[in-house]
PDB file of N, CA and C in Angstrom:
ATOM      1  N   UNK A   1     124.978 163.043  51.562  1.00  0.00           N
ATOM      2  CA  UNK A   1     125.581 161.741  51.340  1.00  0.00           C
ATOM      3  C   UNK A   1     124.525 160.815  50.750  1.00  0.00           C
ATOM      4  N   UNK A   2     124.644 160.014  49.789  1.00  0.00           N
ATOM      5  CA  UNK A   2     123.918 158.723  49.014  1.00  0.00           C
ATOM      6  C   UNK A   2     124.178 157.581  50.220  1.00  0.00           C
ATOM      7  N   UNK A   3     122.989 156.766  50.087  1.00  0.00           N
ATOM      8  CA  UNK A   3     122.994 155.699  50.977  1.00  0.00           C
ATOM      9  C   UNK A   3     124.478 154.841  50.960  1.00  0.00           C
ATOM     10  N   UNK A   4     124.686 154.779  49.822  1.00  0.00           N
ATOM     11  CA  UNK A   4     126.066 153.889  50.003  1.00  0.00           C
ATOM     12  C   UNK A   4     126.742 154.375  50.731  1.00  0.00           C
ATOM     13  N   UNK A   5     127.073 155.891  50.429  1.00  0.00           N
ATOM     14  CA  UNK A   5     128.373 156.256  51.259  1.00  0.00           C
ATOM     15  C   UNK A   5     127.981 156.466  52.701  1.00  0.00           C
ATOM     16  N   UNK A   6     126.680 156.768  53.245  1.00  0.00           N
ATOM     17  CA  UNK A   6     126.521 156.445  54.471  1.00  0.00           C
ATOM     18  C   UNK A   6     126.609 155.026  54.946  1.00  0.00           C
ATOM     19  N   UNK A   7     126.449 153.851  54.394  1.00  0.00           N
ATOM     20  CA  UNK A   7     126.890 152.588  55.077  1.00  0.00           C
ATOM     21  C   UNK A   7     128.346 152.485  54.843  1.00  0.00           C
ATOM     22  N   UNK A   8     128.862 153.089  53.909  1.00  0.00           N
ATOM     23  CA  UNK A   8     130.282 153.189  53.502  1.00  0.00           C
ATOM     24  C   UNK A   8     130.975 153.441  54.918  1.00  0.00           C
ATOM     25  N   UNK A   9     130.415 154.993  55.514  1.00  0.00           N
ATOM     26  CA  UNK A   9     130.861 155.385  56.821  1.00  0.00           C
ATOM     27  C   UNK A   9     130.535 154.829  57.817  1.00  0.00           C
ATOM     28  N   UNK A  10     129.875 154.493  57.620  1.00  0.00           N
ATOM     29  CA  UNK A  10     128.826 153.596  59.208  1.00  0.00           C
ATOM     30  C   UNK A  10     129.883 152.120  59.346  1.00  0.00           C
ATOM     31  N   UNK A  11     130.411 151.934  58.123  1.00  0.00           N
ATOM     32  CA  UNK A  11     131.288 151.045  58.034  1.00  0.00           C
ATOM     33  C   UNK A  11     132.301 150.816  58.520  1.00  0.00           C
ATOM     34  N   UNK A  12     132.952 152.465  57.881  1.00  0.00           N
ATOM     35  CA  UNK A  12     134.461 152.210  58.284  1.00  0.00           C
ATOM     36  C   UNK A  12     134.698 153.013  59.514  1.00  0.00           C
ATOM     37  N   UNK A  13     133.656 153.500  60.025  1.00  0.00           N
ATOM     38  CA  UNK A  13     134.132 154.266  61.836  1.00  0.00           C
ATOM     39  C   UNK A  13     133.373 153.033  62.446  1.00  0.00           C
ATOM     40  N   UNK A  14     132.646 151.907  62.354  1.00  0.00           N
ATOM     41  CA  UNK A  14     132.496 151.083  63.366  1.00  0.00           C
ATOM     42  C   UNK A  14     133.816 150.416  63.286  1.00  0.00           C
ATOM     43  N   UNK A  15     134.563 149.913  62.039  1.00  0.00           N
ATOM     44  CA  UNK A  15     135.346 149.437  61.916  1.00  0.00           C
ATOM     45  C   UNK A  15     136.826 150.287  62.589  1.00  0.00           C
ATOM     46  N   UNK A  16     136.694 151.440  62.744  1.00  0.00           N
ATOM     47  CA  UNK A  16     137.717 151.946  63.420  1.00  0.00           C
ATOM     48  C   UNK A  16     138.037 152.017  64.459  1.00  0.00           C
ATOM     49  N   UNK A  17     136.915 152.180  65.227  1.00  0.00           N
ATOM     50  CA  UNK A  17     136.196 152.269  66.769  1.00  0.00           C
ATOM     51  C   UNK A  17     136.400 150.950  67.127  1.00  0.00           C
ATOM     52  N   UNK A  18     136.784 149.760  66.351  1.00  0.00           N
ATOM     53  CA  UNK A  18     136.418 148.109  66.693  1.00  0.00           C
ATOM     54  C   UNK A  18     135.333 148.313  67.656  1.00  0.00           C
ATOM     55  N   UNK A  19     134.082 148.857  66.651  1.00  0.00           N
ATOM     56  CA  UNK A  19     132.854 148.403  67.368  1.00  0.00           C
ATOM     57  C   UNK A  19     132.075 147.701  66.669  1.00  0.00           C
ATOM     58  N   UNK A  20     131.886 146.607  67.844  1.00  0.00           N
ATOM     59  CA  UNK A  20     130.969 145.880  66.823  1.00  0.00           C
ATOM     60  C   UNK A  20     129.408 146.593  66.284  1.00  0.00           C
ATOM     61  N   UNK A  21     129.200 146.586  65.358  1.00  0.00           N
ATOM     62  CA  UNK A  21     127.384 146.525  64.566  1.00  0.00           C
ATOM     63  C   UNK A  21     126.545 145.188  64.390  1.00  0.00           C
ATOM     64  N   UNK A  22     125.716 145.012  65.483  1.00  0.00           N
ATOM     65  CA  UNK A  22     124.861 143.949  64.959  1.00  0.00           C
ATOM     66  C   UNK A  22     123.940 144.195  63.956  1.00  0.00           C
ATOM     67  N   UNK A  23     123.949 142.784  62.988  1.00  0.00           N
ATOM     68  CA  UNK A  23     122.663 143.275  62.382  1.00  0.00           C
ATOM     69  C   UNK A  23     121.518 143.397  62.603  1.00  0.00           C
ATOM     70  N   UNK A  24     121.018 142.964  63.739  1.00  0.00           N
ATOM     71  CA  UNK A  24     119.429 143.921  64.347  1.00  0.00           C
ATOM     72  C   UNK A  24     119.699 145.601  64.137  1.00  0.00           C
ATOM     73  N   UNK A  25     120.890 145.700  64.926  1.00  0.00           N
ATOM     74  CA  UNK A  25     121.507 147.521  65.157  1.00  0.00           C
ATOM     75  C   UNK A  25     120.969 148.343  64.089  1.00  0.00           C
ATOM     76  N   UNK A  26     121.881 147.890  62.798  1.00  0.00           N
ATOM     77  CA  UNK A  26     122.308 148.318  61.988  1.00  0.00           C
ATOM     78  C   UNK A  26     121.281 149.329  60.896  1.00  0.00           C
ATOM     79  N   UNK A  27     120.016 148.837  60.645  1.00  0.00           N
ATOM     80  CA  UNK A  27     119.346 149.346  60.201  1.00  0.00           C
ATOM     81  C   UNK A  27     118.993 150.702  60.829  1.00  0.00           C
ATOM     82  N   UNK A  28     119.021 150.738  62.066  1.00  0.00           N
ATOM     83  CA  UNK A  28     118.485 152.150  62.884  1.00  0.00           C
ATOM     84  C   UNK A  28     119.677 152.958  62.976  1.00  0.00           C
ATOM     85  N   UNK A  29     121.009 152.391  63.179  1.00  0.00           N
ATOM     86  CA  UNK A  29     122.304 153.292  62.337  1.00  0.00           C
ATOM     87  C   UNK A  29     122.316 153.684  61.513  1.00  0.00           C
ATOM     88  N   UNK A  30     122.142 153.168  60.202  1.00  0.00           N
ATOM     89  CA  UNK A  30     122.183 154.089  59.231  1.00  0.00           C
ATOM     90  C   UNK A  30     121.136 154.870  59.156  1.00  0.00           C
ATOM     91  N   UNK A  31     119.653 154.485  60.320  1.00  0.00           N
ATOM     92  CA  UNK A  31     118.818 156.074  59.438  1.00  0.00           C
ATOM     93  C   UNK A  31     119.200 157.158  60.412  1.00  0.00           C
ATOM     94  N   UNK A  32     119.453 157.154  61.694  1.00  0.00           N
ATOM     95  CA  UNK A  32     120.257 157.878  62.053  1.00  0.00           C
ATOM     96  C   UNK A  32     121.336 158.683  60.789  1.00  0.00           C
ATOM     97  N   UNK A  33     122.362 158.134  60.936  1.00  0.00           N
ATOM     98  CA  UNK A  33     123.360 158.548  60.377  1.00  0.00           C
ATOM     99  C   UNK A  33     122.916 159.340  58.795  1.00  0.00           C
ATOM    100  N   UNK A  34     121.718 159.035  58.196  1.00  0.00           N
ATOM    101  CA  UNK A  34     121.272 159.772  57.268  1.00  0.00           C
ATOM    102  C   UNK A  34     120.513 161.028  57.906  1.00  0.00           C
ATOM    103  N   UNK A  35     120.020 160.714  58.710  1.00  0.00           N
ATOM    104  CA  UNK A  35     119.022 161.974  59.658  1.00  0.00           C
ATOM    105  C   UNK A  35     119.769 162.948  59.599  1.00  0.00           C
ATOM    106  N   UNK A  36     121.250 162.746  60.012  1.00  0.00           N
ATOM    107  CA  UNK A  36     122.207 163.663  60.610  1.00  0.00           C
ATOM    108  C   UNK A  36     122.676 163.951  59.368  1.00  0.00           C
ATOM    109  N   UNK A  37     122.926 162.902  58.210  1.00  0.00           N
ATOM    110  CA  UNK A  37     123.611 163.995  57.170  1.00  0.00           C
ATOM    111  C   UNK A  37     122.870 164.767  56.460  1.00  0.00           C
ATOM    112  N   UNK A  38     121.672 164.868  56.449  1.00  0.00           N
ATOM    113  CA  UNK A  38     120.627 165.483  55.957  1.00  0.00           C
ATOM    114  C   UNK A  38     120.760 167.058  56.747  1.00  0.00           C
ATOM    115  N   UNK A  39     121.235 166.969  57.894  1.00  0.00           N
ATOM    116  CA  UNK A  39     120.693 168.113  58.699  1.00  0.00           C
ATOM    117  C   UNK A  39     122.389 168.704  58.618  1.00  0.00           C
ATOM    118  N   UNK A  40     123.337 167.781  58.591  1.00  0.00           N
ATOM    119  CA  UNK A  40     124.781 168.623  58.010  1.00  0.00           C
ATOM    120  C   UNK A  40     124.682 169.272  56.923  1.00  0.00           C
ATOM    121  N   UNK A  41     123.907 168.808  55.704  1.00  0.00           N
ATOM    122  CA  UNK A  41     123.739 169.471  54.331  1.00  0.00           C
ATOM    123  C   UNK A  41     122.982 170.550  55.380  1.00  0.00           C
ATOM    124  N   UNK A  42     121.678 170.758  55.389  1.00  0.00           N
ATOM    125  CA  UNK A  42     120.750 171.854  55.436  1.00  0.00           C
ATOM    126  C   UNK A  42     122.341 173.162  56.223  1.00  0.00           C
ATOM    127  N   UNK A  43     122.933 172.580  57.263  1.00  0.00           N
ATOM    128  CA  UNK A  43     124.012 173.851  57.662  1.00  0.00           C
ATOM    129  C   UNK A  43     125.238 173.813  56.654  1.00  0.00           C
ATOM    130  N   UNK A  44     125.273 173.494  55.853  1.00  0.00           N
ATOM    131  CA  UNK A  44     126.400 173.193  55.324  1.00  0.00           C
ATOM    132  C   UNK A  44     125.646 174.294  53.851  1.00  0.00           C
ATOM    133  N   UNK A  45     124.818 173.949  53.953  1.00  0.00           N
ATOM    134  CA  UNK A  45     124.238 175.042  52.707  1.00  0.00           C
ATOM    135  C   UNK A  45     124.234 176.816  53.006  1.00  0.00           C
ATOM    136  N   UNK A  46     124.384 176.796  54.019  1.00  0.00           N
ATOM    137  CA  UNK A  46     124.151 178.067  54.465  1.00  0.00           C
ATOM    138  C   UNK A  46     124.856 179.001  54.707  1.00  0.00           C
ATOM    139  N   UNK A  47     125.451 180.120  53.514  1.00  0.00           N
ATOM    140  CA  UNK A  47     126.884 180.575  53.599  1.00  0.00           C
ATOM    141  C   UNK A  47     127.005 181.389  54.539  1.00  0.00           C
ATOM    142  N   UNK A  48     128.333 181.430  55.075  1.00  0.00           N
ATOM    143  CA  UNK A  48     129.157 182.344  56.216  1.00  0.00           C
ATOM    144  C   UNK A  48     129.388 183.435  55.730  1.00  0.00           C
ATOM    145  N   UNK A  49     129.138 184.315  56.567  1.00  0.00           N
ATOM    146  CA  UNK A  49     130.258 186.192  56.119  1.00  0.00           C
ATOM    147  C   UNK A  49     131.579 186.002  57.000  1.00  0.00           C
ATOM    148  N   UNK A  50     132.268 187.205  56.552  1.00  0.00           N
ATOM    149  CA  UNK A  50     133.664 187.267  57.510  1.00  0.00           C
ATOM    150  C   UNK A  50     132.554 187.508  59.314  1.00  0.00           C
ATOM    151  N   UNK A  51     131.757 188.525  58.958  1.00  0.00           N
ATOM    152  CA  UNK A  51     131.045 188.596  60.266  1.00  0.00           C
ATOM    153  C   UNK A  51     130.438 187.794  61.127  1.00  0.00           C
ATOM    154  N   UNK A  52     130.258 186.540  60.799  1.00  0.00           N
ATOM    155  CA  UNK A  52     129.257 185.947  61.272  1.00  0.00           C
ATOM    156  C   UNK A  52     130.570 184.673  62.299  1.00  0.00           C
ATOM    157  N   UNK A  53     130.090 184.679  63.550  1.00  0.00           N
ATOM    158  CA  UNK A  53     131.059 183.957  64.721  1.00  0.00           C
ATOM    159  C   UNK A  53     130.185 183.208  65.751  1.00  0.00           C
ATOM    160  N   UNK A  54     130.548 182.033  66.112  1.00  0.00           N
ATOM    161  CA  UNK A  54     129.839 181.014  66.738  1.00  0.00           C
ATOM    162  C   UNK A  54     129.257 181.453  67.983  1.00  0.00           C
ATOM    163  N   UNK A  55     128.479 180.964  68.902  1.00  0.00           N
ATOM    164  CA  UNK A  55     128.054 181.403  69.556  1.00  0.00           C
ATOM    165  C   UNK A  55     129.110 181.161  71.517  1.00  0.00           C
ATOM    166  N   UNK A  56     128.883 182.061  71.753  1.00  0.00           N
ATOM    167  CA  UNK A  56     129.992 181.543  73.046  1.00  0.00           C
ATOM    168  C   UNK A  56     129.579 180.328  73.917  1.00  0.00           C
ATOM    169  N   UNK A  57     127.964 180.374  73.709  1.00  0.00           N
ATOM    170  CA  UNK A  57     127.993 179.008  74.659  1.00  0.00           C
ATOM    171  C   UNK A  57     126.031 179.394  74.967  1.00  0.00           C
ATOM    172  N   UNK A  58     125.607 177.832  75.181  1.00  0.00           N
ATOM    173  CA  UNK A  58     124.389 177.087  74.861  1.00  0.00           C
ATOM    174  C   UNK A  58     123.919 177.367  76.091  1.00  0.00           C
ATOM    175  N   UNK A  59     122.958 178.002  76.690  1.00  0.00           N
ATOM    176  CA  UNK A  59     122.138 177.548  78.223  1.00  0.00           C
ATOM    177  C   UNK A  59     121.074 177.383  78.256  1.00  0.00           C
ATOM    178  N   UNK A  60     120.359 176.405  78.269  1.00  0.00           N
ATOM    179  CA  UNK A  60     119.226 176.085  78.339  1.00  0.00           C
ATOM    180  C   UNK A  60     118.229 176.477  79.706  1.00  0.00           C
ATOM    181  N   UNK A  61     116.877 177.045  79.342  1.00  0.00           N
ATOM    182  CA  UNK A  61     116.435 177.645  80.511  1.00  0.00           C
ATOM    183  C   UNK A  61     115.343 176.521  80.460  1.00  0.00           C
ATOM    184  N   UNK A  62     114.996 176.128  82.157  1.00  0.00           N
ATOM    185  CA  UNK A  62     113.408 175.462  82.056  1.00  0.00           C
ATOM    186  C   UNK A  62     112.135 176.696  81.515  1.00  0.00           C
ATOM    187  N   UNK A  63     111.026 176.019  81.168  1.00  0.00           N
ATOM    188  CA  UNK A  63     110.005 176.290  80.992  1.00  0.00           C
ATOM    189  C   UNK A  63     109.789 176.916  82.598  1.00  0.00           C
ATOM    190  N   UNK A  64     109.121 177.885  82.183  1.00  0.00           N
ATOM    191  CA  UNK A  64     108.584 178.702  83.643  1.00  0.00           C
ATOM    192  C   UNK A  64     107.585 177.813  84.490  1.00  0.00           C
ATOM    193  N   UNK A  65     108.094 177.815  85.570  1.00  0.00           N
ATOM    194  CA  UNK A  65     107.389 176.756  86.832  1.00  0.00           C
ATOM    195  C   UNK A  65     107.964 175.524  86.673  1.00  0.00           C
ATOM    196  N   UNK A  66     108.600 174.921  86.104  1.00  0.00           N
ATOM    197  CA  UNK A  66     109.405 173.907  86.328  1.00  0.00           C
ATOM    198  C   UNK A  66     110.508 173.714  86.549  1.00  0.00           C
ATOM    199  N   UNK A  67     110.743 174.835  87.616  1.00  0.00           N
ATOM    200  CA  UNK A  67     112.452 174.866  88.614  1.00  0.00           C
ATOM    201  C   UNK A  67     113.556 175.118  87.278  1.00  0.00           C
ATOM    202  N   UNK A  68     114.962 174.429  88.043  1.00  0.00           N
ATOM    203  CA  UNK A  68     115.950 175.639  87.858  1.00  0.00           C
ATOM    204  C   UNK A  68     117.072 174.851  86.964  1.00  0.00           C
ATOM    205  N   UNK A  69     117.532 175.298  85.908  1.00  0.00           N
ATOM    206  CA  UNK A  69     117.818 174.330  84.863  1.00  0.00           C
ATOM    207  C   UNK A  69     118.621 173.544  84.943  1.00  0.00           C
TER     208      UNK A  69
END
């Protein structure tokens, strides 16, 4: 996404959400919201096979010696 169309969006889902955006906020929204479309392209580039299927599910383990997750 080009900067416009990320304030474009940042726009119209605050505006959907009737949430307000202050302008202090706002600047750290959109680099967010670029962070993230940056990192949607990088998966979004990356083609699928018929084989390839999501994963069933995320578990995060602690680091060893720091108890139980």
């Amino acid at each position: 996404m080009t900067p416009p169309e990320i304030e474009a969006y940042v726009d119209a889902a605050a505006a959907a959400l009737n949430l307000p955006l202050s302008a202090a906020h706002r600047p750290g929204v959109l680099h967010y919201a670029a962070l993230a479309a940056g990192m949607a392209d990088l998966i979004a580039a990356h083609p699928l096979t018929i084989g390839d299927e999501p994963a069933e599910a995320f578990v995060p383990i602690s680091p060893a010696g720091h108890g139980a997750a």
